[in-house]
N, C-alpha and C. Protein backbone atom coordinates (compact mmCIF):
# COMPACT_ATOMS: atom_id res chain seq x y z
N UNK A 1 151.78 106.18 92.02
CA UNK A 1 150.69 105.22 92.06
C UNK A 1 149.68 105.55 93.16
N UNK A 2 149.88 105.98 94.32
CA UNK A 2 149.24 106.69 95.32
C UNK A 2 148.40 107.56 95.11
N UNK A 3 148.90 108.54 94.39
CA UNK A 3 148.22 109.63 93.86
C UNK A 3 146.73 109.05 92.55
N UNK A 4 147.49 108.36 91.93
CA UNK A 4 146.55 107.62 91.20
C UNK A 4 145.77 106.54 91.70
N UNK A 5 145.81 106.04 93.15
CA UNK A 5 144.89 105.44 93.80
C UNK A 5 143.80 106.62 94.29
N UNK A 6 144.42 107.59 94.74
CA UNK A 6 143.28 108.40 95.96
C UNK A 6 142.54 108.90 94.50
N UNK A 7 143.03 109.28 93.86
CA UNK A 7 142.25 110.41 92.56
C UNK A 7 141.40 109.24 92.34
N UNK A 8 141.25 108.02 92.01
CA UNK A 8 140.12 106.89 91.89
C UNK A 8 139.33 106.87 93.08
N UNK A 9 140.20 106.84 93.98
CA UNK A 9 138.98 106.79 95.42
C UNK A 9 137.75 107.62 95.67
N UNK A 10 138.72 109.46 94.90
CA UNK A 10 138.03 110.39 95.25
C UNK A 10 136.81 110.40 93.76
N UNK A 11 137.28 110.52 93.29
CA UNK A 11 136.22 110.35 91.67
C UNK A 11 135.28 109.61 91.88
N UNK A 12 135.41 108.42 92.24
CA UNK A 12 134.43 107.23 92.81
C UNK A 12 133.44 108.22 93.83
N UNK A 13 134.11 108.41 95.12
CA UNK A 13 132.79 109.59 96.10
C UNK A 13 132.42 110.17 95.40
N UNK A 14 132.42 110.87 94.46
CA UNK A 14 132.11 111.97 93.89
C UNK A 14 130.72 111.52 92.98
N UNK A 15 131.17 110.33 92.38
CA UNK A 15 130.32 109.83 91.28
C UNK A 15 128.83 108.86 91.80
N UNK A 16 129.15 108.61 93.04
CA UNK A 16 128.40 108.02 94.03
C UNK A 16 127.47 108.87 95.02
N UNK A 17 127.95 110.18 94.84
CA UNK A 17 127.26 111.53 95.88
C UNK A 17 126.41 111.84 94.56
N UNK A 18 125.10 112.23 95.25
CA UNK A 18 123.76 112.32 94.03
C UNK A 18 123.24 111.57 93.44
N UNK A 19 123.02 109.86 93.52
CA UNK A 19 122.46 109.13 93.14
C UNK A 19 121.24 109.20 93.44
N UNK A 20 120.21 110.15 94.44
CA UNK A 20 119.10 109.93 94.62
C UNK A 20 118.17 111.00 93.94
N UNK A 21 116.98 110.66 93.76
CA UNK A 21 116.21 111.81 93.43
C UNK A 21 114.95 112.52 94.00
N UNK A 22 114.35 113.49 93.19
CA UNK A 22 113.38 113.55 94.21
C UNK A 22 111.82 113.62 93.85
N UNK A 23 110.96 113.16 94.38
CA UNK A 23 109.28 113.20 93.69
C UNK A 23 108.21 114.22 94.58
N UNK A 24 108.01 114.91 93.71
CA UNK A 24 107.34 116.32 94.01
C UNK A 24 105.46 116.16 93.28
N UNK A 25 104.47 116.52 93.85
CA UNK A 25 103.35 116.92 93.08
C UNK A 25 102.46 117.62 93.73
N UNK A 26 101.22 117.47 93.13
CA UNK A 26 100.15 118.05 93.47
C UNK A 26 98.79 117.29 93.31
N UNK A 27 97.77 117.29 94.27
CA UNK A 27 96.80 116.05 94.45
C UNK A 27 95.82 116.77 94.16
N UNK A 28 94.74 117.15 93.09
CA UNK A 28 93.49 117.55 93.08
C UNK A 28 92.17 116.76 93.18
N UNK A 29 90.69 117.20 93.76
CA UNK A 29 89.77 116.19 93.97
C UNK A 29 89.17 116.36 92.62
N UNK A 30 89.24 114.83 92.87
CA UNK A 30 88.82 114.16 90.93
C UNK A 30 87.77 114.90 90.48
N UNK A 31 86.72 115.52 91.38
CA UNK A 31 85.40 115.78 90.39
C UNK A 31 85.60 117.75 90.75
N UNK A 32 85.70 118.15 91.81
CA UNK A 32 85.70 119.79 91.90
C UNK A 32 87.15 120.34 91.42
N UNK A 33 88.22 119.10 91.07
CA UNK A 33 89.42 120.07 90.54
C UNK A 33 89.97 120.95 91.21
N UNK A 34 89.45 121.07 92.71
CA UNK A 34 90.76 121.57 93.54
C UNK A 34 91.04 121.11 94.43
N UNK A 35 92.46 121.84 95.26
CA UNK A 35 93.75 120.83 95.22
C UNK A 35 92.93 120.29 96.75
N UNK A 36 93.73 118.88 96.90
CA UNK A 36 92.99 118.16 97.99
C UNK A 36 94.62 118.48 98.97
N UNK A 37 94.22 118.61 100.59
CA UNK A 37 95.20 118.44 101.40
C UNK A 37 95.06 117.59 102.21
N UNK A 38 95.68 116.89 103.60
CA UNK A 38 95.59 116.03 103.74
C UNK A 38 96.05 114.43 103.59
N UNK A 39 96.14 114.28 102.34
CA UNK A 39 96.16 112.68 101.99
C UNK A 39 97.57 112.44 102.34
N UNK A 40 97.49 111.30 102.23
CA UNK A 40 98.56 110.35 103.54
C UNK A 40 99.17 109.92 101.81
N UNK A 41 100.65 109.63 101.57
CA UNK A 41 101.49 109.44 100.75
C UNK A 41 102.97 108.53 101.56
N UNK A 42 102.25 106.88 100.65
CA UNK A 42 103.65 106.42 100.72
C UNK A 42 104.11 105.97 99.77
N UNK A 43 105.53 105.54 100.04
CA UNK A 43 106.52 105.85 98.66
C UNK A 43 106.94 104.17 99.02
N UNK A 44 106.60 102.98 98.28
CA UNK A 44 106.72 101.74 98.55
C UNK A 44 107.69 101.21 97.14
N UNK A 45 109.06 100.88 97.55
CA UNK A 45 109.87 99.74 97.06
C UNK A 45 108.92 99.04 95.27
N UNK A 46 108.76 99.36 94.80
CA UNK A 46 108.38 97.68 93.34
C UNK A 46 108.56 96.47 93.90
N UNK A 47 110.02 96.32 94.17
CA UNK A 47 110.23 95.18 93.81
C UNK A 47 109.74 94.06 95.26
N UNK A 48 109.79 94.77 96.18
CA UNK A 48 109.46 93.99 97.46
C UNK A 48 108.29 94.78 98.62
N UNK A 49 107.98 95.80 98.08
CA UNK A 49 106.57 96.38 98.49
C UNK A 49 107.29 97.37 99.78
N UNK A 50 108.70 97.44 100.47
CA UNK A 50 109.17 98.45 101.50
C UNK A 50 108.35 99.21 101.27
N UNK A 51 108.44 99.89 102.37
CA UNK A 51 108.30 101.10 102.76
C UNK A 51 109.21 102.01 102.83
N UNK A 52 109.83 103.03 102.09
CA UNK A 52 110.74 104.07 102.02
C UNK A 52 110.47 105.65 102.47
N UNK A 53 109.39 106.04 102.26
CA UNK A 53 109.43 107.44 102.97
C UNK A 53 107.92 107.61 102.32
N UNK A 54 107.22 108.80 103.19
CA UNK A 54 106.15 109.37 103.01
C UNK A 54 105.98 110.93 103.04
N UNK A 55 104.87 111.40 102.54
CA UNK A 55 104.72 112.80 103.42
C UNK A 55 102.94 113.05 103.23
N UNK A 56 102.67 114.26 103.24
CA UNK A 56 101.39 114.45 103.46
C UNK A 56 100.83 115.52 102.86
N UNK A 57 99.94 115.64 101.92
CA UNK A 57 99.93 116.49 100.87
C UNK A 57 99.45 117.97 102.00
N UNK A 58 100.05 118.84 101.28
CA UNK A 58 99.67 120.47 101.99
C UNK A 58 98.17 121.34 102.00
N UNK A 59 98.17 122.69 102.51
CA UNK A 59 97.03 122.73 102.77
C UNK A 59 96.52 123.41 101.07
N UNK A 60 97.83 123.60 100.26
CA UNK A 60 97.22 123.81 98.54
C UNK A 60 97.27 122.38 98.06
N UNK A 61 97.75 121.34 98.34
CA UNK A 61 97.75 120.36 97.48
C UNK A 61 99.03 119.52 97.44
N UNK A 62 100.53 119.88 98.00
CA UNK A 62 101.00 119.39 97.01
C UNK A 62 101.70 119.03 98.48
N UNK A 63 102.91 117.52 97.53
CA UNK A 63 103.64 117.20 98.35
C UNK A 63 105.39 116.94 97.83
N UNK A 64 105.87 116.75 98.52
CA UNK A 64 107.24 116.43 98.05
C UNK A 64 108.29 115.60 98.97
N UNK A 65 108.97 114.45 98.51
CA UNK A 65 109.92 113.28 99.28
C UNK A 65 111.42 113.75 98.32
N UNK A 66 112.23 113.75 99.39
CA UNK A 66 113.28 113.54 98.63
C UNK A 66 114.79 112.27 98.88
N UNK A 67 115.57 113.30 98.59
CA UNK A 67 116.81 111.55 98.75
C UNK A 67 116.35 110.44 98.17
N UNK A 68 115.72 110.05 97.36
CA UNK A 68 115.09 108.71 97.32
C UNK A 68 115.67 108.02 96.05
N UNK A 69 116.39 106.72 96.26
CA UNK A 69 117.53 105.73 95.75
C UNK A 69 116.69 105.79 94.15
N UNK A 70 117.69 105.70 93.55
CA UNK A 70 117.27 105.65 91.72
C UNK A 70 116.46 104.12 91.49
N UNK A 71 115.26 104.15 91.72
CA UNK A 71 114.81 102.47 91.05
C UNK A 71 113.37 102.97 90.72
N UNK A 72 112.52 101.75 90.21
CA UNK A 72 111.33 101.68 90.52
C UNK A 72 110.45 102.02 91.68
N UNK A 73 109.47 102.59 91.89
CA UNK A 73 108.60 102.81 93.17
C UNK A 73 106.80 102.31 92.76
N UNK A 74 106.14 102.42 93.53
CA UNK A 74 104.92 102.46 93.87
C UNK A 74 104.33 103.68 94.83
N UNK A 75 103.38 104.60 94.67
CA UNK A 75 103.07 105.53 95.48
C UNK A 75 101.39 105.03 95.76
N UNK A 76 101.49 105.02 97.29
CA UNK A 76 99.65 104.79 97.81
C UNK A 76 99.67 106.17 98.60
N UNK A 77 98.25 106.43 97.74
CA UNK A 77 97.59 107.71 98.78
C UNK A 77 96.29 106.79 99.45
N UNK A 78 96.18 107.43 100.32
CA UNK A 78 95.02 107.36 101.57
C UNK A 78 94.94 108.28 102.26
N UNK A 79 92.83 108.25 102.61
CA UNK A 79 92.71 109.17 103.46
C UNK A 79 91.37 108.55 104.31
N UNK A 80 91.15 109.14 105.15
CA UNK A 80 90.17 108.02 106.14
C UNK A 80 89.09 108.19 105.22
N UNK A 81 88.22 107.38 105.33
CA UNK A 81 86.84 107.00 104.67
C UNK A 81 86.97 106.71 102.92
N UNK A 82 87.95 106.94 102.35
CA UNK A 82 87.84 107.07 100.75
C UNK A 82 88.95 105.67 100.77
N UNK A 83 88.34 104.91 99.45
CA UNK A 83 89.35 104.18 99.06
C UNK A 83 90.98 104.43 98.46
N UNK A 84 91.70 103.55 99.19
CA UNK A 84 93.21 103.78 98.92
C UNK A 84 93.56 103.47 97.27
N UNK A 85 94.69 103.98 97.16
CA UNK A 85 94.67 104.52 95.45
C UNK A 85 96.15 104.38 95.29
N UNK A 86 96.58 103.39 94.07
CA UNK A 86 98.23 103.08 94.50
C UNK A 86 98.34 103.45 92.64
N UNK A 87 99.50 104.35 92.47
CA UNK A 87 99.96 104.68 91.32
C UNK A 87 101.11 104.02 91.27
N UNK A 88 101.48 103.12 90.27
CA UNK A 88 102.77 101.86 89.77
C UNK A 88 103.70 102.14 88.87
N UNK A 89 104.67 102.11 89.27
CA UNK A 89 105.97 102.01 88.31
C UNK A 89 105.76 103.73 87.90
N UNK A 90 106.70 103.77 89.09
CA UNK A 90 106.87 105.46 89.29
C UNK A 90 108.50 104.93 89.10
N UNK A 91 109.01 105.51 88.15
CA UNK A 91 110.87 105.36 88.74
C UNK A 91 111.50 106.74 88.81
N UNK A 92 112.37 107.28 89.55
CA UNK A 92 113.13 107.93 90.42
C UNK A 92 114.40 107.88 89.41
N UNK A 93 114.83 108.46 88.64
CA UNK A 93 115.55 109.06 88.43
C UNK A 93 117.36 110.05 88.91
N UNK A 94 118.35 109.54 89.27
CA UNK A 94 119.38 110.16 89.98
C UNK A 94 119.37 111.72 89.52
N UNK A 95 119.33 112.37 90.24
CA UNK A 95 119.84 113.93 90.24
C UNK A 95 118.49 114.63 89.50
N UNK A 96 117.46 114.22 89.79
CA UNK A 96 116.32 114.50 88.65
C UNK A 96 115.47 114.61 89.46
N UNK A 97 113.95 115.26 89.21
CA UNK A 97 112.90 115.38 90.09
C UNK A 97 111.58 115.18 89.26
N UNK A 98 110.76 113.94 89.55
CA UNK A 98 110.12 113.33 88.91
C UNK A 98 108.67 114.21 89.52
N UNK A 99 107.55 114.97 88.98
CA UNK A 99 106.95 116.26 89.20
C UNK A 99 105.55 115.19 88.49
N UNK A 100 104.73 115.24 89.57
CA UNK A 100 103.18 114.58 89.05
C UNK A 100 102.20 115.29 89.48
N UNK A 101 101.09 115.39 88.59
CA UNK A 101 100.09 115.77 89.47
C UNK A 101 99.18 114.72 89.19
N UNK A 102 98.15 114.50 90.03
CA UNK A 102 97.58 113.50 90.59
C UNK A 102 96.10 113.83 90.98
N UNK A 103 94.70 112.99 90.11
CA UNK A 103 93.73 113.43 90.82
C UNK A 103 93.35 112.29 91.85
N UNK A 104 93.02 112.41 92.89
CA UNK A 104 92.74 111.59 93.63
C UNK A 104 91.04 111.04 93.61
N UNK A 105 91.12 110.05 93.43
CA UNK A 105 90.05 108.91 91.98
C UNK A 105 89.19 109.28 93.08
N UNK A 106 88.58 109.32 94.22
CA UNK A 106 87.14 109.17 94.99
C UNK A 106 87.11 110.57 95.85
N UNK A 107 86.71 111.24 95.66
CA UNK A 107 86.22 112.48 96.29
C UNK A 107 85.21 112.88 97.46
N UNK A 108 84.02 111.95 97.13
CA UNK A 108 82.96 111.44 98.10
C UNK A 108 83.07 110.46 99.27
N UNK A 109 84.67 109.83 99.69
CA UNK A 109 84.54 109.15 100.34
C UNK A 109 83.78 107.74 100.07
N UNK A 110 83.38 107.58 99.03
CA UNK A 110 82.84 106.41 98.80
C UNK A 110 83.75 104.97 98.90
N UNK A 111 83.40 104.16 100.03
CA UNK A 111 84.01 102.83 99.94
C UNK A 111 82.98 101.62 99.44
N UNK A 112 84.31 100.89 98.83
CA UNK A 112 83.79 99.88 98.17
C UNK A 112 83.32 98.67 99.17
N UNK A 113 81.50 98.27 98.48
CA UNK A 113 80.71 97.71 99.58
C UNK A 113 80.85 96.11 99.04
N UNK A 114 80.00 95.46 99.53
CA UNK A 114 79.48 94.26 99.75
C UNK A 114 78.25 94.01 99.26
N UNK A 115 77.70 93.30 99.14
CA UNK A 115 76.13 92.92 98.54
C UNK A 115 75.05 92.51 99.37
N UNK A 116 75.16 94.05 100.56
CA UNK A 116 74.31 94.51 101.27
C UNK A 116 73.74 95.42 101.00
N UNK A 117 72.48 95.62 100.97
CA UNK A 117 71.73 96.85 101.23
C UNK A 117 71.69 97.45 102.60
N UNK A 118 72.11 98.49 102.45
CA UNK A 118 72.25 99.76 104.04
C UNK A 118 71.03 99.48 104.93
N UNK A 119 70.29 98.92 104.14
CA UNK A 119 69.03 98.47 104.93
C UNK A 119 69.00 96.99 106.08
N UNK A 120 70.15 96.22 105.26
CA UNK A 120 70.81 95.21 106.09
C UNK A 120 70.17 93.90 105.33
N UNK A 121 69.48 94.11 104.49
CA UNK A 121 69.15 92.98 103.26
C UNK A 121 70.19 92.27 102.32
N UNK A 122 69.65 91.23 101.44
CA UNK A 122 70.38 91.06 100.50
C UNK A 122 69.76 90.48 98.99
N UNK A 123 68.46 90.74 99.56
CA UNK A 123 67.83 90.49 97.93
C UNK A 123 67.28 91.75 97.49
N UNK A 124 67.10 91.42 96.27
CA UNK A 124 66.69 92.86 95.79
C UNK A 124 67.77 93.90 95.33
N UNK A 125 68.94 93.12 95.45
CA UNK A 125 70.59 93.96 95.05
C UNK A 125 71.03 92.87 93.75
N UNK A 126 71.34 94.50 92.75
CA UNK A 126 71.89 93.82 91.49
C UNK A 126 73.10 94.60 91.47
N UNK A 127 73.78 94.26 90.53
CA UNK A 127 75.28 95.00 90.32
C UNK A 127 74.94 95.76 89.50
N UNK A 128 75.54 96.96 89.53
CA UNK A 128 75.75 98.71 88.50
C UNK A 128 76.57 98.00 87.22
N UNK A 129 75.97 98.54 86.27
CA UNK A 129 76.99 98.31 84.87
C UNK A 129 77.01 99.52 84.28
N UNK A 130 78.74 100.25 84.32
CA UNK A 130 78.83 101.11 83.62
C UNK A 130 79.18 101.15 81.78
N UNK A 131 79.25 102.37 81.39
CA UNK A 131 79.76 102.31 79.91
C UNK A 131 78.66 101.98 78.98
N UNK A 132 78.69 101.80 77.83
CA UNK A 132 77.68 101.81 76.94
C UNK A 132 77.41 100.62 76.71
N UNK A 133 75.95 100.32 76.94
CA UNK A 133 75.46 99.30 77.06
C UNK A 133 75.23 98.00 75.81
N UNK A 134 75.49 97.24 75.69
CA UNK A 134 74.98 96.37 74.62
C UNK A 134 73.89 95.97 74.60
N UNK A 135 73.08 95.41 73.72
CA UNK A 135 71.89 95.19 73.30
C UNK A 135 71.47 93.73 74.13
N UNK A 136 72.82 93.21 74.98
CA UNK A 136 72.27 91.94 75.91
C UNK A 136 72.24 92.17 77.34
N UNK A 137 73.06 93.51 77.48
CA UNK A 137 72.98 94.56 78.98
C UNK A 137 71.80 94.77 78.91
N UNK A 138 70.96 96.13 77.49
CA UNK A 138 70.12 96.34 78.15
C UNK A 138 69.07 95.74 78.51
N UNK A 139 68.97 94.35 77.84
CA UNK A 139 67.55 93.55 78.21
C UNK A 139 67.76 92.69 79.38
N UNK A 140 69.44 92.46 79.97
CA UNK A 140 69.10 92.35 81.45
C UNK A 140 68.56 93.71 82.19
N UNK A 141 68.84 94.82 81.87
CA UNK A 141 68.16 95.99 82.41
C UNK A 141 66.78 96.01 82.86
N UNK A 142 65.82 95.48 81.27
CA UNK A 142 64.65 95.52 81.39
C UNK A 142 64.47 94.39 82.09
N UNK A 143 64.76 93.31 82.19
CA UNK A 143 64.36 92.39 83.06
C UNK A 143 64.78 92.51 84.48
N UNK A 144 65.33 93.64 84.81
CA UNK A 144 65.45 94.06 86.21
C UNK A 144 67.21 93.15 87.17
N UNK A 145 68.07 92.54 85.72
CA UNK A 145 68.31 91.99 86.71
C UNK A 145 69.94 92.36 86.85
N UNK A 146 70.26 93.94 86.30
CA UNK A 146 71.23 94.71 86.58
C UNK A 146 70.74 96.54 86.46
N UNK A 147 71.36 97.19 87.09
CA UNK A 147 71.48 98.58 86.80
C UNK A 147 72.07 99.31 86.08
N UNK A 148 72.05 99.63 85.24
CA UNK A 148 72.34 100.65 84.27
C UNK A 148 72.90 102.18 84.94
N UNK A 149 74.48 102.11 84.78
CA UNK A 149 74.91 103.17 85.81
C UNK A 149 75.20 104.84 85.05
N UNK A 150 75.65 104.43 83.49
CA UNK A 150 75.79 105.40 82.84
C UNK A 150 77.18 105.37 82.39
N UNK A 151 77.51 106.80 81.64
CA UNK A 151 79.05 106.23 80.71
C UNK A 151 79.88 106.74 81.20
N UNK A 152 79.76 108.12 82.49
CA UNK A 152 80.84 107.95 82.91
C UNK A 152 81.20 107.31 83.99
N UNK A 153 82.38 106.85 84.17
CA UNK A 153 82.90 106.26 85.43
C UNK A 153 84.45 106.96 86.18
N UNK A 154 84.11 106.49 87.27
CA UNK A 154 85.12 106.41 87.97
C UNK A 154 85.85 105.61 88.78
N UNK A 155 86.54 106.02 90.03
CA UNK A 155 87.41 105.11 90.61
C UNK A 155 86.12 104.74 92.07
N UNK A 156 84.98 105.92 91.75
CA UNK A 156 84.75 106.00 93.10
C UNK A 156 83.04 105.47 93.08
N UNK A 157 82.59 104.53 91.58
CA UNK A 157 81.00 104.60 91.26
C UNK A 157 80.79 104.01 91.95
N UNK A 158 79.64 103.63 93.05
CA UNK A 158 78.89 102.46 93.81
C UNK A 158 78.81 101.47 92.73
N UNK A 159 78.88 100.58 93.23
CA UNK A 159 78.84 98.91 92.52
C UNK A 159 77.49 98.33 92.56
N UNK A 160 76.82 98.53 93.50
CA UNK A 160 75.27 97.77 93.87
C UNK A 160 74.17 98.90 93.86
N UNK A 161 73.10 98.02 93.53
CA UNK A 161 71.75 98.83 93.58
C UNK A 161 70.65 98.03 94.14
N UNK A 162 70.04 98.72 95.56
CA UNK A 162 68.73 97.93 95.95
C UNK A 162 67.60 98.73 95.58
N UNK A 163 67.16 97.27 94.35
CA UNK A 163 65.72 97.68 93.85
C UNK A 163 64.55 97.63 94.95
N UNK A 164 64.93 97.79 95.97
CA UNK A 164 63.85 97.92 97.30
C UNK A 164 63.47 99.23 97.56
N UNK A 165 64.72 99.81 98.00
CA UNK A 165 64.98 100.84 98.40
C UNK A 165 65.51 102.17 97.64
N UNK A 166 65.46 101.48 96.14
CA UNK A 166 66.15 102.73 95.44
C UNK A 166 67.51 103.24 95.77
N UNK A 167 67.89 102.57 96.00
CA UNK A 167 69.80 103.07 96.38
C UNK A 167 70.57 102.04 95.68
N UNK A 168 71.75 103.51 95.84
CA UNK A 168 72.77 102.48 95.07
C UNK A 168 74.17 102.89 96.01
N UNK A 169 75.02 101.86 96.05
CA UNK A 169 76.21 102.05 97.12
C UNK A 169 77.35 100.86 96.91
């Protein structure tokens, strides 16, 4: 019976060693398509937002965490001046290596503003409307009282436009 206790004990360690996995990728900038280094990578819990481990993408691009418990995750990249960028319901896999590549949505550093003009105004600012316009967009267009941004978009388009100053941010 001894023997048939430890052989359970030991089977059990055994079956319990390698439950974690590991998440590996590569970060390219959304619009020139090559690899970005730098960006700050954390590896945050689903279910309660932890914090579990990070790293920092390399000087080709890529990064890699490992050991990390079999569940659901959340991954936020950041980097100073560009908006933070959180990819959801990443799950981790035991004994497996979950391999992404990743463009990182704002390239220009563009952060998301307020309904100021850089000029320090606030009239004369309408909101950007991307995508293809409808026939009740564009005659707020002509009546001046949105901007027409175009069809493609991104993570990183300015939101506002001062019809003063001709900018948009």
């Amino acid at each position: 019976m001894k023997i048939l206790l430890i052989l359970g004990l030991f089977y059990y360690g055994l079956a319990s060693f390698g439950q974690n996995g590991t998440l590996k990728g590569t970060i390219k900038d959304g619009l020139s398509s090559e690899n970005s280094y730098g960006i700050s990578i954390e590896l945050l819990r689903k279910a309660d937002k932890k914090f579990i481990a990070g790293a920092v993408s390399d000087s080709i691009g890529k990064f890699q965490i490992k050991n990390i418990p079999s569940e659901t995750y959340d991954l936020k990249f950041s980097l100073v001046g560009f908006n933070e960028y959180t990819l959801s319901d990443i799950k981790i896999y035991p004994d497996s290596t979950t391999d992404l590549n990743i463009i990182f949505p704002c390239p220009f550093g563009v952060v998301k503003s307020k309904r100021v003009c850089p000029m320090g105004h606030k009239d004369d600012v309408v909101k950007i409307v991307y995508g293809l316009p409808s026939m009740k967009t564009l005659k707020k267009a002509e009546k001046g009282e949105i901007e027409l941004g175009g069809c493609i978009v991104t993570d990183c388009d300015p939101i506002w436009y001062c019809k003063k100053h001709k900018i948009r941010f």
